[in-house]
Protein backbone atom coordinates (compact mmCIF):
# COMPACT_ATOMS: atom_id res chain seq x y z
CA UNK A 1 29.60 -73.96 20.62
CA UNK A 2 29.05 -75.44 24.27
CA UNK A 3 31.41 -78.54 23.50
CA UNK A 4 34.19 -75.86 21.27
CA UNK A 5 34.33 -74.13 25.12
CA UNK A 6 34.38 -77.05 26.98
CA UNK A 7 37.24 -78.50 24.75
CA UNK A 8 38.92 -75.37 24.58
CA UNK A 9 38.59 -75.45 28.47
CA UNK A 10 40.12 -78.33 28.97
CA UNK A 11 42.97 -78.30 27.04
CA UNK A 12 44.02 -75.25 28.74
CA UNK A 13 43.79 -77.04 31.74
CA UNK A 14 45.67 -79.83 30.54
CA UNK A 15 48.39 -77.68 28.92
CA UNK A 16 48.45 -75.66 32.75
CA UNK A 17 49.06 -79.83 34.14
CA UNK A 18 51.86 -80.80 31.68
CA UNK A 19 54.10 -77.73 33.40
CA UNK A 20 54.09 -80.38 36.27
CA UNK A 21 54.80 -83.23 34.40
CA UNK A 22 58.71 -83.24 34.60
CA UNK A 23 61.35 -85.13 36.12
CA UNK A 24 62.86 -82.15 38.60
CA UNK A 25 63.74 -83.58 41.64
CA UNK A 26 61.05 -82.96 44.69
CA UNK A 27 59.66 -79.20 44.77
CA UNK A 28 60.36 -77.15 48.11
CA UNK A 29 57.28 -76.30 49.94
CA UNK A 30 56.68 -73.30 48.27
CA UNK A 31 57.35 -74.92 44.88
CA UNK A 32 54.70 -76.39 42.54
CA UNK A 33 53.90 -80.48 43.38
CA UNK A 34 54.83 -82.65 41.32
CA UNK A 35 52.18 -85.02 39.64
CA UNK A 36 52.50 -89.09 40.25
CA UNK A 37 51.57 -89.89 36.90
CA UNK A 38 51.97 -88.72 33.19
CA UNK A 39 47.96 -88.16 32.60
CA UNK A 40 45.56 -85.87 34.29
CA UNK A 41 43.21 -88.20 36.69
CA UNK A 42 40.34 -89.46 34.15
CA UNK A 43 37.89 -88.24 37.09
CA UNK A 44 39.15 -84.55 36.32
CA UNK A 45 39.52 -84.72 33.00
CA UNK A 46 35.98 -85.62 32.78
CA UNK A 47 34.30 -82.60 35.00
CA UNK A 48 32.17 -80.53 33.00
CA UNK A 49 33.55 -76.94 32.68
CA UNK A 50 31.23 -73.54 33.60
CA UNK A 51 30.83 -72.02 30.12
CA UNK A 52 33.19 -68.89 29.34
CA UNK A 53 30.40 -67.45 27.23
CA UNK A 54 27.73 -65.71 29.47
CA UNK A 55 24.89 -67.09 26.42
CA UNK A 56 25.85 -70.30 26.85
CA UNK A 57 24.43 -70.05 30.56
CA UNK A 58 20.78 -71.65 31.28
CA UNK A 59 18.27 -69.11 32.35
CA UNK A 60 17.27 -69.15 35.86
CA UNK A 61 14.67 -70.50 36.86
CA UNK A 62 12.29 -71.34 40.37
CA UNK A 63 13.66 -74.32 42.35
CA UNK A 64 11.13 -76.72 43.87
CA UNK A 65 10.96 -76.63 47.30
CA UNK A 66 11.68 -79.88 48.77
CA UNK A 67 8.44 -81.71 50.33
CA UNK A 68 8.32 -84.31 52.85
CA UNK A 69 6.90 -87.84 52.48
CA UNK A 70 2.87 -86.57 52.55
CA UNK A 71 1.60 -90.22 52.72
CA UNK A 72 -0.05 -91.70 55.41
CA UNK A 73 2.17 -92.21 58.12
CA UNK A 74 0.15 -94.19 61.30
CA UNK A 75 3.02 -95.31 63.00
CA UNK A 76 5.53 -91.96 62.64
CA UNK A 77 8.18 -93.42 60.78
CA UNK A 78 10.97 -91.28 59.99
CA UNK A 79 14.40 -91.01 58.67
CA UNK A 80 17.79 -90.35 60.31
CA UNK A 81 21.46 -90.91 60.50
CA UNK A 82 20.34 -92.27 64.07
CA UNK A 83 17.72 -92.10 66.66
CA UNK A 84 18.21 -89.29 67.89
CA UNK A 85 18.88 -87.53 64.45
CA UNK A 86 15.63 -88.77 63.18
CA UNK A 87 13.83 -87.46 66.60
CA UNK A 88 15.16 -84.08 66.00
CA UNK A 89 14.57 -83.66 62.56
CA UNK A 90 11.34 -85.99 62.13
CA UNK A 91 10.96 -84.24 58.69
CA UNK A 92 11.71 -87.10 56.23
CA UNK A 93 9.03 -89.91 56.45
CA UNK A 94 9.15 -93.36 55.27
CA UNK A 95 5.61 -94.64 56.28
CA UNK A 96 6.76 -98.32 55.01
CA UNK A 97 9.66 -98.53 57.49
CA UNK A 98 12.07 -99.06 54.99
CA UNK A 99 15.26 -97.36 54.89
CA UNK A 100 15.14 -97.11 50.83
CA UNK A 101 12.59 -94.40 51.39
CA UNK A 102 15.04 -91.98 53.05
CA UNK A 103 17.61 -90.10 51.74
CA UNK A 104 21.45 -89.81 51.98
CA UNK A 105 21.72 -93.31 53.28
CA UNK A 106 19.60 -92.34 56.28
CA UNK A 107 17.68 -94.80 58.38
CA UNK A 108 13.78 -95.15 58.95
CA UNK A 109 12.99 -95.08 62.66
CA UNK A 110 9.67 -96.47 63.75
CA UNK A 111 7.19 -94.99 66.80
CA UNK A 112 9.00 -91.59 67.29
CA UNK A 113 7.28 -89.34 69.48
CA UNK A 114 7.85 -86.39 67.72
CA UNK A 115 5.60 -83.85 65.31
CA UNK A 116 6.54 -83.87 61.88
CA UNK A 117 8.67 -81.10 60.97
CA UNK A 118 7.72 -78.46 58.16
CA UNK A 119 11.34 -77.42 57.11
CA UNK A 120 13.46 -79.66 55.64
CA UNK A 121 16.77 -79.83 57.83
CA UNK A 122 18.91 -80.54 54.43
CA UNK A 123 18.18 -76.79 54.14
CA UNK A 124 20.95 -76.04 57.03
CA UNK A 125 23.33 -79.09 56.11
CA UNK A 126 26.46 -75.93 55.92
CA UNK A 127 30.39 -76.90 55.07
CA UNK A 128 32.54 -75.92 58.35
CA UNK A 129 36.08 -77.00 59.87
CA UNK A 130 33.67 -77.75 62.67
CA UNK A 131 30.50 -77.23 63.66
CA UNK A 132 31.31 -73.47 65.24
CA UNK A 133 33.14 -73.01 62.09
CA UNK A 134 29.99 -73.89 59.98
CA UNK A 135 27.78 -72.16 62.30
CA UNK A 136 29.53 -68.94 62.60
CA UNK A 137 30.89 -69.13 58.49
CA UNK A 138 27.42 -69.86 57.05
CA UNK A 139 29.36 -69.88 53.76
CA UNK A 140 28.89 -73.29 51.63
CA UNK A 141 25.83 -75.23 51.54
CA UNK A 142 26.19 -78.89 51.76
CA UNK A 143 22.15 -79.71 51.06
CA UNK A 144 22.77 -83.25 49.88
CA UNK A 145 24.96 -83.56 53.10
CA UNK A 146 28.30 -84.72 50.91
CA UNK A 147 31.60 -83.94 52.27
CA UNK A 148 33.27 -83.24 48.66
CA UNK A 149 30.43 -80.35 48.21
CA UNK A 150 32.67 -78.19 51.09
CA UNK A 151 36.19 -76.89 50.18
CA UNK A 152 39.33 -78.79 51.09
CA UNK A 153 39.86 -79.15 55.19
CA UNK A 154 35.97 -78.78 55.95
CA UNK A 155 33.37 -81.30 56.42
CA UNK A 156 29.61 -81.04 56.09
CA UNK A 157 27.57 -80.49 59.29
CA UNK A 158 23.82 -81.01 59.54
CA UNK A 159 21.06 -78.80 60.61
CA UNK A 160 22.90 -76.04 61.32
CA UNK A 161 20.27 -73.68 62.05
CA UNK A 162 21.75 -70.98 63.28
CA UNK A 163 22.57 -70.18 59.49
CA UNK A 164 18.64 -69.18 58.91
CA UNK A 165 18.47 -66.48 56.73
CA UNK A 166 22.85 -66.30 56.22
CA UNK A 167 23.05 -68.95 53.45
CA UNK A 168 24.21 -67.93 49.84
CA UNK A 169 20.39 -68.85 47.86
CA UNK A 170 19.70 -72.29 47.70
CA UNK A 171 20.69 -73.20 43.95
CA UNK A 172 19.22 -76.19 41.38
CA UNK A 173 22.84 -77.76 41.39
CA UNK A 174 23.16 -77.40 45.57
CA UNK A 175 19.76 -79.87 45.27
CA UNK A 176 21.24 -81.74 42.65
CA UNK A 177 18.68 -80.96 39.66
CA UNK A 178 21.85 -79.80 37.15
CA UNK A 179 25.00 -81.30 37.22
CA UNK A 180 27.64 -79.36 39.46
CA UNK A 181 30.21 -77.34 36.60
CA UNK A 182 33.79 -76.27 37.35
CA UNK A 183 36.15 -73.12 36.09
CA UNK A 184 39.59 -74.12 35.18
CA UNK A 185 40.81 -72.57 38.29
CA UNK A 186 38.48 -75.03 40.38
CA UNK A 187 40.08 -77.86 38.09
CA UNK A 188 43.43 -76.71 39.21
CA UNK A 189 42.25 -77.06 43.01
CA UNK A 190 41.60 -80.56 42.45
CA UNK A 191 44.43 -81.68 40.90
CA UNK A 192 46.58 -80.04 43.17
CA UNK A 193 44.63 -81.73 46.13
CA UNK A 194 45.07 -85.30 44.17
CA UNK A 195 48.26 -84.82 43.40
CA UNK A 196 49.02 -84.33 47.12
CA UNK A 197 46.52 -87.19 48.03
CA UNK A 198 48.61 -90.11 45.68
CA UNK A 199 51.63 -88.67 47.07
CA UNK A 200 50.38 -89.49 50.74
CA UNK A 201 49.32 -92.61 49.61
CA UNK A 202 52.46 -93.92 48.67
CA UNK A 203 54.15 -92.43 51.43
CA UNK A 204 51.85 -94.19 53.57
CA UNK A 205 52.24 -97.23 51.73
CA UNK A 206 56.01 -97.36 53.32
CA UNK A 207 56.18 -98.97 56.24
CA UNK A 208 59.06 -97.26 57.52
CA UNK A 209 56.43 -94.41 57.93
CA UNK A 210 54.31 -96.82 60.30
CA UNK A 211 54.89 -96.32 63.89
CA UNK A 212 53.48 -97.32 67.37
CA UNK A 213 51.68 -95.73 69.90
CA UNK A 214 48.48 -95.58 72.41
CA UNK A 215 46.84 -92.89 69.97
CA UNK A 216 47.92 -90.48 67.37
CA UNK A 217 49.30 -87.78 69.47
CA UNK A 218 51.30 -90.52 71.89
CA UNK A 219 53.06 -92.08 68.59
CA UNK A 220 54.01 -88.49 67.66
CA UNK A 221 55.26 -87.58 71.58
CA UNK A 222 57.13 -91.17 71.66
CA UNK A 223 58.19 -92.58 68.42
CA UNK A 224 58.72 -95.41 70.99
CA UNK A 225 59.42 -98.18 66.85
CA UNK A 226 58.09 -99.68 63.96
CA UNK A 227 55.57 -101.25 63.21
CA UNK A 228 54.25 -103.56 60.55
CA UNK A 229 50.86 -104.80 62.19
CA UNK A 230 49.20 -103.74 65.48
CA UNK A 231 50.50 -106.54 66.71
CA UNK A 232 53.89 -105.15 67.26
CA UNK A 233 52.89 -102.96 69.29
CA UNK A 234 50.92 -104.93 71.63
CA UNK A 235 52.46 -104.03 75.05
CA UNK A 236 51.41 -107.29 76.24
CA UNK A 237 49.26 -110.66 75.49
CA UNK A 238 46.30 -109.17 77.14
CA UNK A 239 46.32 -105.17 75.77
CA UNK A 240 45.79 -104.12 72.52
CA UNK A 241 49.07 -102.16 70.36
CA UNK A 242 47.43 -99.50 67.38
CA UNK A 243 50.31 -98.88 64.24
CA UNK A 244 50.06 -95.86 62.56
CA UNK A 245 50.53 -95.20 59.23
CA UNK A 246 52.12 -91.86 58.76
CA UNK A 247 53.04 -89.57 55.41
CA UNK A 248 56.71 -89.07 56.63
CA UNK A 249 58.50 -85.98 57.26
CA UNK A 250 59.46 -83.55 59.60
CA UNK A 251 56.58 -83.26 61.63
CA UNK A 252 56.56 -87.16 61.62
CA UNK A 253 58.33 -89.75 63.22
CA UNK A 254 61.66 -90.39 62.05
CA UNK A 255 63.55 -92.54 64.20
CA UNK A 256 63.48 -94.23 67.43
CA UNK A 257 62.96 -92.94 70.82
CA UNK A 258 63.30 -89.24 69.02
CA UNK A 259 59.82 -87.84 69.32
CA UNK A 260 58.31 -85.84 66.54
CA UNK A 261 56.63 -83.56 69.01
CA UNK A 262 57.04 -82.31 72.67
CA UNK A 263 54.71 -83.90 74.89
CA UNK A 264 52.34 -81.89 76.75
CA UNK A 265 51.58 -82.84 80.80
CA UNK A 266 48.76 -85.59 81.60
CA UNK A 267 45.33 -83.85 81.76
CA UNK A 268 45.90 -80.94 79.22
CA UNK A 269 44.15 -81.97 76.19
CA UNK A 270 40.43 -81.22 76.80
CA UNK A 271 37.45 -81.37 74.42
CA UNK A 272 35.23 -78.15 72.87
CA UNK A 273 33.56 -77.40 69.32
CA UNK A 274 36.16 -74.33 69.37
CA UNK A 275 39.18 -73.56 72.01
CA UNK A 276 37.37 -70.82 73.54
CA UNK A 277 34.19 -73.21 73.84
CA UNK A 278 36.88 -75.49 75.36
CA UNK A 279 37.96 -72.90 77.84
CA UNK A 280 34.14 -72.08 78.83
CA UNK A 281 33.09 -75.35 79.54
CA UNK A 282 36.02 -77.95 80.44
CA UNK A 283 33.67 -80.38 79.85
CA UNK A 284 35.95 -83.98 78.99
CA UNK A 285 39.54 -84.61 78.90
CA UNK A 286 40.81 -86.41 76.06
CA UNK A 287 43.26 -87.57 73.70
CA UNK A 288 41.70 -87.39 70.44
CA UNK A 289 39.15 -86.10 68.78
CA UNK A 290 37.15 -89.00 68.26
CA UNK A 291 36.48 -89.38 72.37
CA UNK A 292 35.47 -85.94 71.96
CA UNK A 293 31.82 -86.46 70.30
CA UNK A 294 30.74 -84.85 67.17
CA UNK A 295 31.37 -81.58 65.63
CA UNK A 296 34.17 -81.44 68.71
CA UNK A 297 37.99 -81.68 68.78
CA UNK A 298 40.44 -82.65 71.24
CA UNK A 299 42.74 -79.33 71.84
CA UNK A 300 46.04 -79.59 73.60
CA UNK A 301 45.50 -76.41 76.90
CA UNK A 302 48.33 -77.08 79.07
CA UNK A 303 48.03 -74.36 82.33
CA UNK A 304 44.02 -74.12 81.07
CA UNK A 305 41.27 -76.97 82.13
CA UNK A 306 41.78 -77.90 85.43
CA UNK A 307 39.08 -79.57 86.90
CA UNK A 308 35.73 -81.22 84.83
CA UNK A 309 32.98 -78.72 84.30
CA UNK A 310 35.04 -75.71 86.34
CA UNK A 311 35.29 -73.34 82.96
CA UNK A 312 38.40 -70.50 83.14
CA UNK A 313 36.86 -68.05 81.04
CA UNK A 314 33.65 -66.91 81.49
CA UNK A 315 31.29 -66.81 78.01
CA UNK A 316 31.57 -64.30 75.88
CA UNK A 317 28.92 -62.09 74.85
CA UNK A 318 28.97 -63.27 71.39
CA UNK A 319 27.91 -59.62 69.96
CA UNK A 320 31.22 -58.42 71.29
CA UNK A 321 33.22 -60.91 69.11
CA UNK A 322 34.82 -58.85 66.13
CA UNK A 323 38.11 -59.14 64.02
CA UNK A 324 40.93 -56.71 64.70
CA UNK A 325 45.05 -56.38 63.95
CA UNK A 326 45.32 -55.97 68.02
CA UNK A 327 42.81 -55.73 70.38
CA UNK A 328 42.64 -51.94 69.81
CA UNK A 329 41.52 -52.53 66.57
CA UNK A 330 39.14 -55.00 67.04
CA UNK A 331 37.20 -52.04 69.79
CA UNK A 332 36.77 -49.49 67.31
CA UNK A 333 37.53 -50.80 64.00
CA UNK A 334 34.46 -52.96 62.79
CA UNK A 335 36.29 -55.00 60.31
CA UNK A 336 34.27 -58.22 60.82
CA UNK A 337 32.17 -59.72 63.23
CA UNK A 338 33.54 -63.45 64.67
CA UNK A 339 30.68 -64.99 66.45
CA UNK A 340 32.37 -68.49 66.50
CA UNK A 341 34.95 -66.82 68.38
CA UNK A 342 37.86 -68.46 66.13
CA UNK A 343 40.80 -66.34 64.08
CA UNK A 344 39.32 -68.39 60.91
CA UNK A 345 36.21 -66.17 60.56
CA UNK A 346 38.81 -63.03 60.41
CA UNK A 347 40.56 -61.89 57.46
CA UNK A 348 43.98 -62.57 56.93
CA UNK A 349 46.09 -60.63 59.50
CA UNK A 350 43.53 -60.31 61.87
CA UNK A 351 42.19 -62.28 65.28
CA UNK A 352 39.20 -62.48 66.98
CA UNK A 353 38.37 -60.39 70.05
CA UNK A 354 35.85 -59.63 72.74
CA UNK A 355 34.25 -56.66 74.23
CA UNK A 356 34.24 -54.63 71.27
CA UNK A 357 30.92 -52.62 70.82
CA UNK A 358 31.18 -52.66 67.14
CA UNK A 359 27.63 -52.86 65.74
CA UNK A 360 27.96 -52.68 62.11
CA UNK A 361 30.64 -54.26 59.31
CA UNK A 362 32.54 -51.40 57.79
CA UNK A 363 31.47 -48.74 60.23
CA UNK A 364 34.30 -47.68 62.76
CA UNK A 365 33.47 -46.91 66.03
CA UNK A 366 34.65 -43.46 67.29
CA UNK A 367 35.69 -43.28 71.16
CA UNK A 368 34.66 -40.24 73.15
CA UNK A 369 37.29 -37.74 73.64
CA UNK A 370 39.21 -39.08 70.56
């Protein structure tokens, strides 16, 4: 019966792909995309399908809790994606100092000064846009610290432990004990995303979509030519030139000396794990997000940041942070709480605010004299 469902599954899925499969010419935006190929991705096709019949379901039962490495450990070896991540966590042993006795393509670290941890930090490894996304969102656990476990746009940030106690229940298939399943809608999620992916790729592939520039953002401000190589865009013998592949389009470059994007004045793009964390702290300028440091981003403040580590907003108190229509609504309304301090945590409609003395989800606040 469990192969009759999956088969009948599948088909359905494949019969919901073959609508794409057409030779219309290319879809508006808000149209259905168009699929590269003739056959659903093998990859896909393969992915075992959640069971429509509620029998057909294992019973639950009590996951293992993951244990460290309980050998003797003389010289406090442990594992991490660096030093300093193997310092903090110093949960993961690996008393041989070999880095096949860690996990997740971690490292062993040898003579670390730390005392071995009793929780393992896989346990807060939680899916975010960033790491105030994932720390505010608690919403997807990412235990085996994989970015494809998150949902499309997020990646998957480690020991976030300000999730204690806000996780969904850690699951067998989060540990990878049963093999992850997928509903035909989740199916349909993929393929839309790889249909989208081969279509950048090819776009990409063009290099009359390549372009020159200092970083991303200057390519997109100038447009200054083509490229083929980043030697083309070498300024001069002595500097190095970066070309840019892009996926085309309107909010790429499309032709010389036009830019794709007005340019913002020197000094406005400063770096923060959110843009009110940016406004708090003013803590680097930047140009992209990779000078920015981990779980940060590089956001373009023009009139904001003006000097290094002079903040224009003072901190908020992060209890006062809830979701609202207007800031009126936000006071008294209790819709949701926003801790990160983003619009993202807020349902649709809705922004984050400060000051509000909402307490409780779902229960309004009522002003005196109202």
């Amino acid at each position: 019966n469990n192969n009759n469902n999956n088969n009948n599954n599948n088909n359905q899925a494949m019969a919901s792909y073959s609508m794409y499969n057409n030779n219309n010419p290319a879809p508006s935006p808000s149209s259905p995309r168009l699929p590269p190929s003739n056959s659903m991705p093998a990859y896909i096709a393969s992915l075992p399908m959640t069971p429509t019949n509620p029998y057909d379901t294992p019973a639950p039962f009590n996951l293992p809790v993951p244990t460290p490495n309980m050998r003797s450990n003389p010289n406090n070896n442990f594992c991490g994606y660096g030093w300093e991540s193997a310092m903090a966590e110093c949960f993961h042993a690996c008393p041989s100092g070999m880095d096949k006795e860690c996990p997740n393509s971690k490292k062993c670290h040898s003579w670390l000064t730390c005392d071995a941890g009793k929780v393992d930090p896989a346990t807060y490894n939680v899916c975010g846009r960033n790491w105030s996304h994932a720390a505010s969102s608690c919403a997807t656990r990412c235990f085996l610290g994989d970015d494809t476990d998150c949902p499309a746009g997020e990646t998957c940030f480690g020991g976030v432990s300000e999730c204690e106690e806000k996780l969904p229940q850690l699951t067998a298939e989060d540990v990878g004990l049963v093999e992850k399943t997928y509903t035909p809608d989740e199916i349909a999620v993929l393929l839309d995303e790889e249909i989208a992916k081969e279509r950048d790729e090819e776009a990409m592939s063009n290099n009359k979509n390549w372009w020159c520039g200092t970083s991303w953002t200057n390519m997109l401000e100038t447009c200054s030519k083509r490229c083929e190589s980043d030697d083309d865009c070498k300024p001069n013998a002595w500097t190095s030139g970066s070309c840019f592949k892009t996926t085309g389009g309107p909010d790429n470059c499309a032709t010389p000396g036009i830019p794709a994007k007005a340019p913002v004045p020197p000094g406005s793009r400063w770096c923060g794990t959110s843009w009110n964390d940016m406004l708090e702290t003013c803590e680097k300028k930047c140009e992209s997000d990779e000078e920015c440091g981990w779980g940060k981003s590089c956001w373009e403040a023009p009139g904001t940041c003006q000097w290094i580590g002079v903040p224009v907003k003072e901190k908020s108190d992060v209890a006062s942070l809830w979701c609202g229509v207007d800031y009126d609504g936000a006071m008294t309304g209790c819709a949701r709480a926003c801790p990160g301090e983003t619009n993202e945590e807020c349902p649709q409609g809705m922004s984050c605010f400060s000051g509000s003395s909402c307490t409780e989800e779902g229960e309004a606040v009522v002003r005196e004299g109202y």
